[in-house]
C-alpha atoms as a PDB file:
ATOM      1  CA  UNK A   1     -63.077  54.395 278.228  1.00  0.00           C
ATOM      2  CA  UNK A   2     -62.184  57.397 275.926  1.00  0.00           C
ATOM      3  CA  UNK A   3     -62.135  57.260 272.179  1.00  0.00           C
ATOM      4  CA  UNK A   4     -58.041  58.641 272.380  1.00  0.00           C
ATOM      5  CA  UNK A   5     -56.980  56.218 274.786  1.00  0.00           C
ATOM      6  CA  UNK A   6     -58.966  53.468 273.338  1.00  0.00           C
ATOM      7  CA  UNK A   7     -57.083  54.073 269.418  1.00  0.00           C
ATOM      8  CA  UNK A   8     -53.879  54.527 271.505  1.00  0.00           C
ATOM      9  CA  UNK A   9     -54.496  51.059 272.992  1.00  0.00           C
ATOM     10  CA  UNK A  10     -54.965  49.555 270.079  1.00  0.00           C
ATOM     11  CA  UNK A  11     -52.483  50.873 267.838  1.00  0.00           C
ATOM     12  CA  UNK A  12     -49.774  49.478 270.372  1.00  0.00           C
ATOM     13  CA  UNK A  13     -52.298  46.174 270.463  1.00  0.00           C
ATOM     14  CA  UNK A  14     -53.134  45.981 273.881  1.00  0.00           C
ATOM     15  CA  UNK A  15     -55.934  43.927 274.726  1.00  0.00           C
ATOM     16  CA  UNK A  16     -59.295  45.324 275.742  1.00  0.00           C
ATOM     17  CA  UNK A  17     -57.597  48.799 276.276  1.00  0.00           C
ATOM     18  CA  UNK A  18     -57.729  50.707 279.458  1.00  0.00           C
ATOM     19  CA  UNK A  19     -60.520  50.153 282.278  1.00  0.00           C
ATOM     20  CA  UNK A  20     -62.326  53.035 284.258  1.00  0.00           C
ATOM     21  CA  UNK A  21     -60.666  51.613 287.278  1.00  0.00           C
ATOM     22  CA  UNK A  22     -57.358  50.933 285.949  1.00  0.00           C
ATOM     23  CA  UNK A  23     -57.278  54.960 284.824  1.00  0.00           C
ATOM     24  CA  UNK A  24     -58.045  55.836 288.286  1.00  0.00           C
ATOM     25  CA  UNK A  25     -55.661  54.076 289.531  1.00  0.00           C
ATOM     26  CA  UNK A  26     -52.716  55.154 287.718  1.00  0.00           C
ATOM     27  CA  UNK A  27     -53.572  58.149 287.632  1.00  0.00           C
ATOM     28  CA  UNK A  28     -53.623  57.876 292.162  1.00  0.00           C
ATOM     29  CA  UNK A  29     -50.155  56.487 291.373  1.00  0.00           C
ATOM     30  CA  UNK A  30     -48.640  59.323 288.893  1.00  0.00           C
ATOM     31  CA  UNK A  31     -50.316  61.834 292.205  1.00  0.00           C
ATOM     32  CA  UNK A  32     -48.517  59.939 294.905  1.00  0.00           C
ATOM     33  CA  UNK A  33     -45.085  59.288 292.488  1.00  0.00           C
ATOM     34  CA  UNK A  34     -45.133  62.823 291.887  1.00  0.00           C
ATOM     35  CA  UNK A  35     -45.815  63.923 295.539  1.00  0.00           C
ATOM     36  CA  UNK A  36     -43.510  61.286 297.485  1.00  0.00           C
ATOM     37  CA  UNK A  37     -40.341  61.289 295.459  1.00  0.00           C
ATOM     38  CA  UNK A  38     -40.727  65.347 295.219  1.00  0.00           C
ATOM     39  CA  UNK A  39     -40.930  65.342 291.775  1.00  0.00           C
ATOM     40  CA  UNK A  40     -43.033  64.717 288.326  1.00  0.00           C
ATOM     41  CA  UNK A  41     -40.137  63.204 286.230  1.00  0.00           C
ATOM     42  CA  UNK A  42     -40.625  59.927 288.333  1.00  0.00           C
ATOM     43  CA  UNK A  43     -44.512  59.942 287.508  1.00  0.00           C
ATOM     44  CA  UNK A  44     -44.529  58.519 284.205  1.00  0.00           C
ATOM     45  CA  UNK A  45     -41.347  56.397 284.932  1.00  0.00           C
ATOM     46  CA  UNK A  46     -42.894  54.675 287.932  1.00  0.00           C
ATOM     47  CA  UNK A  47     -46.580  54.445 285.825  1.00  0.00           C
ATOM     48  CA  UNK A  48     -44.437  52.273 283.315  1.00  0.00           C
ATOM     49  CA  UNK A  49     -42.832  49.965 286.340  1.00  0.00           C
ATOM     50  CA  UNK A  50     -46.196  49.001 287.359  1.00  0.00           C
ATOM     51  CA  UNK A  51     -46.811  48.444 283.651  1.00  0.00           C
ATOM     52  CA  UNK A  52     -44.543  46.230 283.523  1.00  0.00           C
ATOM     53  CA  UNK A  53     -45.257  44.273 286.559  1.00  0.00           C
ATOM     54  CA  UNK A  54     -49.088  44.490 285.360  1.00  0.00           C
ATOM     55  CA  UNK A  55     -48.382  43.158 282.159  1.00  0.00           C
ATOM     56  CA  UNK A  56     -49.490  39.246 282.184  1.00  0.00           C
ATOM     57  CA  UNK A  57     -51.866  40.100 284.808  1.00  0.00           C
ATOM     58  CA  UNK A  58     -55.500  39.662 284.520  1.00  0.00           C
ATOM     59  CA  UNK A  59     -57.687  42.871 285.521  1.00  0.00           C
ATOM     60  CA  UNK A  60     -58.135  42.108 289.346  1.00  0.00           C
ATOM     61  CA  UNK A  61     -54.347  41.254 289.576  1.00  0.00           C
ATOM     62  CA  UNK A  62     -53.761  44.161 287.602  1.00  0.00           C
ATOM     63  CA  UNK A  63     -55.778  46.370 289.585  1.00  0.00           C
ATOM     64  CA  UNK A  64     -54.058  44.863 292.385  1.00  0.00           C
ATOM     65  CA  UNK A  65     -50.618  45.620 291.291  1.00  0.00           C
ATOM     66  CA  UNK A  66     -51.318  49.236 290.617  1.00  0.00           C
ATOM     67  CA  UNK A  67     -53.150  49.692 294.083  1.00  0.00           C
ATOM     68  CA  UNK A  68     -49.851  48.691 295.703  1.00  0.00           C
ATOM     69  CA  UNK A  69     -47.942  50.280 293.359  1.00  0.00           C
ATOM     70  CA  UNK A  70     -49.654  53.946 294.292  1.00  0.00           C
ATOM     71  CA  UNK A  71     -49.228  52.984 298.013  1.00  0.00           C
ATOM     72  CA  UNK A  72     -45.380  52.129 297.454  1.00  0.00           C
ATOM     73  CA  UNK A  73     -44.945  55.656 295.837  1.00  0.00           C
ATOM     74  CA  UNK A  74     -46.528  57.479 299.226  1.00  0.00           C
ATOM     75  CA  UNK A  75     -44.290  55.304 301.149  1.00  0.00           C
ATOM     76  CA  UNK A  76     -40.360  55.535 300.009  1.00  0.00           C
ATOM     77  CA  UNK A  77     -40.414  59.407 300.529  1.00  0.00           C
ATOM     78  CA  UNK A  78     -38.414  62.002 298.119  1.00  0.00           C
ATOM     79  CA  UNK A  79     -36.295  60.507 295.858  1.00  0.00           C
ATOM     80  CA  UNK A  80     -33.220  62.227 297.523  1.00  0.00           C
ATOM     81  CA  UNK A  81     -31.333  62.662 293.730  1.00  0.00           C
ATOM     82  CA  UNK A  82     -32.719  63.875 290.452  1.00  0.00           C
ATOM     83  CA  UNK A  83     -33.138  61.406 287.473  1.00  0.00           C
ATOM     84  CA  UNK A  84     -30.095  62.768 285.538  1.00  0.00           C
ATOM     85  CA  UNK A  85     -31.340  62.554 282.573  1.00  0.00           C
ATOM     86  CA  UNK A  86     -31.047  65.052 279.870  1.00  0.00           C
END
């Protein structure tokens, strides 16, 4: 897909890197993450949920679970408290 993403993909061993699609789609669900709980801390946080819950997914279950997972982020609203995290 890109030649910095596809060396990051392998150096951490992940299998047939990162599909055109799948970028697309978690990049819809940093946008809505971002937007819905009012701010970008929760972007890459909620990206690496749906990682997780992507993980022994093949690529239409995969694409699946980050389709629902950018819909779930437009849905809950702001996220009311910050992160608290230094």
């Amino acid at each position: 897909m890109n030649p910095w993403l596809d060396r990051f993909a392998a150096g951490l061993d992940v299998p047939g890197g990162l599909t055109r699609d799948e970028a697309a789609l978690v990049l819809d669900l940093a946008g809505a993450t971002a937007r819905g709980a009012g701010a970008r801390q929760f972007a890459p946080l909620a990206a690496y949920l749906a990682g997780r819950a992507a993980a022994t997914s093949d690529e239409q279950e995969r694409l699946a679970v980050l389709q629902r997972a950018a819909e779930l982020a437009g849905e809950l609203g702001a996220a009311g408290q910050p992160l608290g995290i230094d």
